[in-house]
N, C-alpha and C. Protein backbone atom coordinates (compact mmCIF):
# COMPACT_ATOMS: atom_id res chain seq x y z
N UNK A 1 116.87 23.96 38.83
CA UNK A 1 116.67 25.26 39.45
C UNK A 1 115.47 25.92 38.77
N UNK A 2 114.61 26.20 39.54
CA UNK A 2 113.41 27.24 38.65
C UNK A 2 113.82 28.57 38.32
N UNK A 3 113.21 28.64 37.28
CA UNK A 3 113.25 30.18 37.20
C UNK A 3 112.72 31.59 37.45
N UNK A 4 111.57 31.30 38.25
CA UNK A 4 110.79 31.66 39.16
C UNK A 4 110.94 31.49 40.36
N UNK A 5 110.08 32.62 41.15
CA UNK A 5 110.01 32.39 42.60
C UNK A 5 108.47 33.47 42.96
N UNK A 6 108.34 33.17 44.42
CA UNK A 6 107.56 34.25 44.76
C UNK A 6 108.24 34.97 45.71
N UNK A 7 108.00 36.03 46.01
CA UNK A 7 108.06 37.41 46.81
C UNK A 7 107.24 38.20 47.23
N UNK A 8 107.33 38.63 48.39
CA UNK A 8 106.06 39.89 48.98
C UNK A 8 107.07 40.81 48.64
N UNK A 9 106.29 41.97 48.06
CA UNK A 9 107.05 42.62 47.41
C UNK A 9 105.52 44.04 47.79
N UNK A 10 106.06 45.18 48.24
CA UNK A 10 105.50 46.27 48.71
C UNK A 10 105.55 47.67 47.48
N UNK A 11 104.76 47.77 46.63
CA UNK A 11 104.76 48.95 45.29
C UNK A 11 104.92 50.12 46.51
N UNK A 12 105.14 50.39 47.49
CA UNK A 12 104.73 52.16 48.14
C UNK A 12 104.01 51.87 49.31
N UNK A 13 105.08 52.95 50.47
CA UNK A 13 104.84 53.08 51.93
C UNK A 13 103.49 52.67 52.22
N UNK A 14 103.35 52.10 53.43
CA UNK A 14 101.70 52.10 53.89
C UNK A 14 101.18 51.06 54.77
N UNK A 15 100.30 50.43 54.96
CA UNK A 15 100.11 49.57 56.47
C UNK A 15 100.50 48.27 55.38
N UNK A 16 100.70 47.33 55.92
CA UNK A 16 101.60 46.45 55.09
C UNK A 16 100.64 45.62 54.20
N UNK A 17 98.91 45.31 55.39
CA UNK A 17 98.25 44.80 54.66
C UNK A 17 97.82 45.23 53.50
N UNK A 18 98.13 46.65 53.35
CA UNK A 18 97.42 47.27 51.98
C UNK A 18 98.38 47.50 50.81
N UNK A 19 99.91 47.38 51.42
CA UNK A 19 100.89 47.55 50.23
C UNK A 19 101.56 46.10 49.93
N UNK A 20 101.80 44.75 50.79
CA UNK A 20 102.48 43.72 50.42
C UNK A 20 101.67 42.97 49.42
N UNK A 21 101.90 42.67 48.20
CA UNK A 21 101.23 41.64 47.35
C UNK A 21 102.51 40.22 47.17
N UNK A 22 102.22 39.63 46.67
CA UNK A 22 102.81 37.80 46.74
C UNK A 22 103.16 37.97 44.81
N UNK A 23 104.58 38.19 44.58
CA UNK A 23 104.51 38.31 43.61
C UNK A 23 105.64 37.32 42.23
N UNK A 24 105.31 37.17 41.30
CA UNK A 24 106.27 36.69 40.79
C UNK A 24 107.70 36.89 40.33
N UNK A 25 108.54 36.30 40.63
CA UNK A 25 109.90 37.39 40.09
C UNK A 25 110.90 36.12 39.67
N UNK A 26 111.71 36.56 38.66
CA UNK A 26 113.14 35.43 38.15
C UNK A 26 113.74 35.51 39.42
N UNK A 27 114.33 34.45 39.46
CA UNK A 27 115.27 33.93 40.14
C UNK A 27 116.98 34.40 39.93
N UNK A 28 117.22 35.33 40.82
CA UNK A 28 118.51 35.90 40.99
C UNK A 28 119.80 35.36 40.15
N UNK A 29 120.46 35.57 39.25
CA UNK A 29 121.50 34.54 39.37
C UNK A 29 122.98 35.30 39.90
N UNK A 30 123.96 34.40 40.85
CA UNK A 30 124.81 35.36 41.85
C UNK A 30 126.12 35.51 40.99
N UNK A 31 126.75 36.79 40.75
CA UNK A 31 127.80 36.65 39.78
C UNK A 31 128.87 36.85 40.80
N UNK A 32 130.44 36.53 40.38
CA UNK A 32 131.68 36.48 41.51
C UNK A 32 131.38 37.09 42.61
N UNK A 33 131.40 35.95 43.65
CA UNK A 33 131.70 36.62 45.30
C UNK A 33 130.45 36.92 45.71
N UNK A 34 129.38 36.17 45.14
CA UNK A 34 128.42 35.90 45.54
C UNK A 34 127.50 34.57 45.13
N UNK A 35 126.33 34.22 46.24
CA UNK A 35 126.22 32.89 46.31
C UNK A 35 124.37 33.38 46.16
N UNK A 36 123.66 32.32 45.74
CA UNK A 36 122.55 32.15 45.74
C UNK A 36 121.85 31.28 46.73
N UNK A 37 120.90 31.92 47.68
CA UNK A 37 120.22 31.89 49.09
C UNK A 37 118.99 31.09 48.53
N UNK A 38 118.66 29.67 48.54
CA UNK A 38 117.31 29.29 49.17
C UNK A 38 117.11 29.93 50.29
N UNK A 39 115.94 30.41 50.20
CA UNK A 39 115.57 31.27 51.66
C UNK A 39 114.62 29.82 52.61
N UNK A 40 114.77 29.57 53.72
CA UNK A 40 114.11 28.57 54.54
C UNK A 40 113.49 29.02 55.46
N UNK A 41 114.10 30.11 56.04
CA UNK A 41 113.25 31.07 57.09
C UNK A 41 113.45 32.44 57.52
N UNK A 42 112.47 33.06 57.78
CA UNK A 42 112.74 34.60 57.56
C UNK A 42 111.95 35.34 58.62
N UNK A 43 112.33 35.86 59.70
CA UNK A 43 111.73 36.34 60.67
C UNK A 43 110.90 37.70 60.29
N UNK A 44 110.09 37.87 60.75
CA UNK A 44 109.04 39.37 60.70
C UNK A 44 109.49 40.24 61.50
N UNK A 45 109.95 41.10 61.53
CA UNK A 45 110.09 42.26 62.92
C UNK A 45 109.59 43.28 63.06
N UNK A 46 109.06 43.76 64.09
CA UNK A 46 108.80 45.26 64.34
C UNK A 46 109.57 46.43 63.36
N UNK A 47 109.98 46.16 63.07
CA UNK A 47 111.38 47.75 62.05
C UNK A 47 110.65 47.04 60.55
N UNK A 48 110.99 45.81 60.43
CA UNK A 48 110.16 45.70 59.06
C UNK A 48 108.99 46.51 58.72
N UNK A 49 108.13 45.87 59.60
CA UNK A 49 106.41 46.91 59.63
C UNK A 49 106.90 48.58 59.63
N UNK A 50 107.72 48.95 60.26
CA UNK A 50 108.18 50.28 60.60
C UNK A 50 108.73 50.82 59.53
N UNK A 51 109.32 49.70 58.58
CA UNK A 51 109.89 50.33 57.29
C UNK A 51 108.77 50.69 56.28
N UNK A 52 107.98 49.28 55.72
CA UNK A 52 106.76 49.29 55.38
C UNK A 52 106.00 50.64 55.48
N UNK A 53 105.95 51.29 56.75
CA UNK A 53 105.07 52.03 56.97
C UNK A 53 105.51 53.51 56.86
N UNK A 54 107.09 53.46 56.85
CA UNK A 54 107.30 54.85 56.23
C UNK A 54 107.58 55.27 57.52
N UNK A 55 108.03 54.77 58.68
CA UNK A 55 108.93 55.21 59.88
C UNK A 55 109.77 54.97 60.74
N UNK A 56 111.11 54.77 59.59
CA UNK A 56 112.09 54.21 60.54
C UNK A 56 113.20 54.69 59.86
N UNK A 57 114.42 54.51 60.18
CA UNK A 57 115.39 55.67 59.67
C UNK A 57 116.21 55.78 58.32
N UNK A 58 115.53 54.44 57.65
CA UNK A 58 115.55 54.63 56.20
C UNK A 58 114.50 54.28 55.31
N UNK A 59 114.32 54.44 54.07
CA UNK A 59 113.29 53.81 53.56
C UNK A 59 113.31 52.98 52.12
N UNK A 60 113.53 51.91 51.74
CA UNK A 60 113.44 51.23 50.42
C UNK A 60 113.54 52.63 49.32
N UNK A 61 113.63 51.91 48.49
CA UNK A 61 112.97 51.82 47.09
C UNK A 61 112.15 51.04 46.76
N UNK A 62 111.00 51.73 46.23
CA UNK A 62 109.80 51.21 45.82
C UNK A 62 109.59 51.01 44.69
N UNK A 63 109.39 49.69 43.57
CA UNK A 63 108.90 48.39 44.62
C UNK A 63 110.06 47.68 45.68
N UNK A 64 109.46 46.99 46.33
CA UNK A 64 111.06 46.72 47.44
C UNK A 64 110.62 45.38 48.25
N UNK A 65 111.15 44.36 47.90
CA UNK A 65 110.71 42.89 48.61
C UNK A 65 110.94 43.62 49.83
N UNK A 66 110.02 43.31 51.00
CA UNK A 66 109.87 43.51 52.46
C UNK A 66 111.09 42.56 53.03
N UNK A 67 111.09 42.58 54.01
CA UNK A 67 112.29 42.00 54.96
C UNK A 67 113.76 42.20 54.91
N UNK A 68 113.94 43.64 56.13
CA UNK A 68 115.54 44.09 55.87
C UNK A 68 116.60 43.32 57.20
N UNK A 69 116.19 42.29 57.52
CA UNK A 69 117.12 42.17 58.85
C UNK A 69 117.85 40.79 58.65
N UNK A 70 117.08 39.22 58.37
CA UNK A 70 118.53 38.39 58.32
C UNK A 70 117.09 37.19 57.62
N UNK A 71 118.02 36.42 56.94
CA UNK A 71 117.48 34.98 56.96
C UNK A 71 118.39 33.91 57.08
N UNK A 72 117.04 33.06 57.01
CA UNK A 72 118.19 31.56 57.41
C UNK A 72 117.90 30.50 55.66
N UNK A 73 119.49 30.09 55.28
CA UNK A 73 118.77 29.00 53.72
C UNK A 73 119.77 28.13 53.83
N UNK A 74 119.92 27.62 52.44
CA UNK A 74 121.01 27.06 51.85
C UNK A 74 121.64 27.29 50.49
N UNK A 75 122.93 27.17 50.64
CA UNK A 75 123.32 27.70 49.07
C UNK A 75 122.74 26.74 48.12
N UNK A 76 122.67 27.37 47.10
CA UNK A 76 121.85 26.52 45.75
C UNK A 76 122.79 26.97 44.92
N UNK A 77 123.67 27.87 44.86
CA UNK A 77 124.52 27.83 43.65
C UNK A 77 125.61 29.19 43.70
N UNK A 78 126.53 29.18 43.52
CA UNK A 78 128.23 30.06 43.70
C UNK A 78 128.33 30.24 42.19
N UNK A 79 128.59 31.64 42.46
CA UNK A 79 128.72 32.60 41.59
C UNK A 79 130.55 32.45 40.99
N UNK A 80 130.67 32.35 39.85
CA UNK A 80 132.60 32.09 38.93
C UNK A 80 133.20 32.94 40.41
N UNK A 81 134.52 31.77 40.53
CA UNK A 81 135.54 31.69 41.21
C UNK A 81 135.00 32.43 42.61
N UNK A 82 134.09 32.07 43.08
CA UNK A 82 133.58 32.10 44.27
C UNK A 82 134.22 30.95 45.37
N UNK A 83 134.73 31.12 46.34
CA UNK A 83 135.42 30.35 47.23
C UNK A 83 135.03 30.47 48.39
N UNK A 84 135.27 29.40 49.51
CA UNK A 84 134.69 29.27 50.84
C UNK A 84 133.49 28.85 51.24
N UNK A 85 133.06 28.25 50.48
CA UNK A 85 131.34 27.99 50.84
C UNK A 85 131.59 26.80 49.77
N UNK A 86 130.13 26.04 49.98
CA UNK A 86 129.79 24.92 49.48
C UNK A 86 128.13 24.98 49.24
N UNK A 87 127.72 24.49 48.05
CA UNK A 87 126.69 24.07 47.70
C UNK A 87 126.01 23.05 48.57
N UNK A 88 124.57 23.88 48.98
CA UNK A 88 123.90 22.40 50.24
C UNK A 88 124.30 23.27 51.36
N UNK A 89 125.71 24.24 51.43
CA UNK A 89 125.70 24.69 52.60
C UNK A 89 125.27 25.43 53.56
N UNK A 90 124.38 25.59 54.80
CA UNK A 90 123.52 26.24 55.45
C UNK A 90 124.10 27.61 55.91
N UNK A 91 123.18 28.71 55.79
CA UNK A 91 123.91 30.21 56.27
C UNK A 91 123.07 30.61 56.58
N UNK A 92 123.28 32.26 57.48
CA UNK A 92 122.73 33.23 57.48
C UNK A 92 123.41 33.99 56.70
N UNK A 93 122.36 35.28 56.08
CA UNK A 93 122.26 36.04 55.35
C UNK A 93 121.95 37.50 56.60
N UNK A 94 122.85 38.22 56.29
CA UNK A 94 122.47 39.60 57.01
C UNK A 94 121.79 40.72 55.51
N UNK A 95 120.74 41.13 55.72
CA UNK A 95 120.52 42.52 55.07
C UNK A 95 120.18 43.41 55.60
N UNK A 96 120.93 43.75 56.70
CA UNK A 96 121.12 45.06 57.86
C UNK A 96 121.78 46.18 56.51
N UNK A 97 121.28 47.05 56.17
CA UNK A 97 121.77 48.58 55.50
C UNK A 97 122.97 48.80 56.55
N UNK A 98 123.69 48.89 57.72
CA UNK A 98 124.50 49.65 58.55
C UNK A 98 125.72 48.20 58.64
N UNK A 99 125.63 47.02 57.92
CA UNK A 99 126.60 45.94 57.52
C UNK A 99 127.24 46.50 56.78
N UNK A 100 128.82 46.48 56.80
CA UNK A 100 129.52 47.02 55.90
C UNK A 100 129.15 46.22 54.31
N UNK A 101 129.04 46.85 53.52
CA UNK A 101 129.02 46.69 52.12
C UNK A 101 127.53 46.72 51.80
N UNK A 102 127.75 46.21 50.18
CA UNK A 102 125.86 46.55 50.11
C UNK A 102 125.01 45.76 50.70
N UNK A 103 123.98 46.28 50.93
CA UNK A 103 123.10 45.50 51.68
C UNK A 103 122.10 44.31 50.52
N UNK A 104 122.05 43.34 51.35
CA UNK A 104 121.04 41.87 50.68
C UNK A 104 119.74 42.63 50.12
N UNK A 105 119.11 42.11 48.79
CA UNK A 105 117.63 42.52 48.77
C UNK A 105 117.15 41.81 50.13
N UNK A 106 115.82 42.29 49.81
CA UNK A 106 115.03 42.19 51.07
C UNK A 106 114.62 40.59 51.38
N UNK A 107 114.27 39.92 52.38
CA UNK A 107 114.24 38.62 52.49
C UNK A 107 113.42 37.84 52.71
N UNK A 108 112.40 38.87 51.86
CA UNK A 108 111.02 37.87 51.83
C UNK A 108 110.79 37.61 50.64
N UNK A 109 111.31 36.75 50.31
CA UNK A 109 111.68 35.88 48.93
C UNK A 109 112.03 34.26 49.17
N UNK A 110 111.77 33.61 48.24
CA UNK A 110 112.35 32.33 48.15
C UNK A 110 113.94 31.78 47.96
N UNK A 111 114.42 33.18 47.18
CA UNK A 111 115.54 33.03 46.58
C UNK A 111 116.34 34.73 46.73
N UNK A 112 117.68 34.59 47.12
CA UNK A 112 118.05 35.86 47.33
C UNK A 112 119.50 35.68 46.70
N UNK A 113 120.56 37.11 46.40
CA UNK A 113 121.65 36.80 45.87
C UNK A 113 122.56 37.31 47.31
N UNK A 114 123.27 36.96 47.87
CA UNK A 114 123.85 37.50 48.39
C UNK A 114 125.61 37.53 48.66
N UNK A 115 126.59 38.27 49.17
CA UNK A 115 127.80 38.74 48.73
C UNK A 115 128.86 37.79 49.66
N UNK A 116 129.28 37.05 49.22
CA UNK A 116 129.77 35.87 50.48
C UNK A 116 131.09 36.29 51.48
């Protein structure tokens, strides 16, 4: 497992080309009842840019990996006495804010933690 990854990661509101940089960050590790996301694919959307830009009906914290809506990976690793899932196993990841519980960091990352 590396201990690294990259991330677009946005310091503060603004057109995306001028706030997303490609950045380095550790690699999540997922503690109980949560699993660790290879990220494989990650859609762009209109509300993303809209978040980015400081108009849509919520807004990050800044700095704030970009991408609030879903990806697609595989688990790479389960967090103590984590159950129902399997390592290798393929998911989606929701980080919709209006999903009950906390919401996923953002999912433009390689690697994400998320709550199984």
């Amino acid at each position: 497992m590396p201990r690294s990854m990259r991330a677009l990661v946005a310091g503060r509101a603004g057109e995306p080309a001028d706030v997303l940089r490609l950045e380095s960050r550790p690699v999540p590790t997922p503690e109980a009842g949560q699993a660790l996301i290879r990220v494989r694919a990650t859609p762009v959307h209109a509300s993303d840019l809209h978040v980015l830009r400081g108009r849509y009906g919520f807004s990050p914290e800044f700095p704030a990996v970009g991408g609030h809506m879903e990806c697609v990976g595989r688990i790479e690793a389960l967090g103590p006495d984590t159950g129902g899932l399997r390592i290798g196993e393929r998911v989606v990841a929701a980080a919709i804010p209006a999903v009950p519980g906390p919401p996923v960091s953002g999912t433009w990352q390689e690697y994400l933690v998320a709550d199984t």
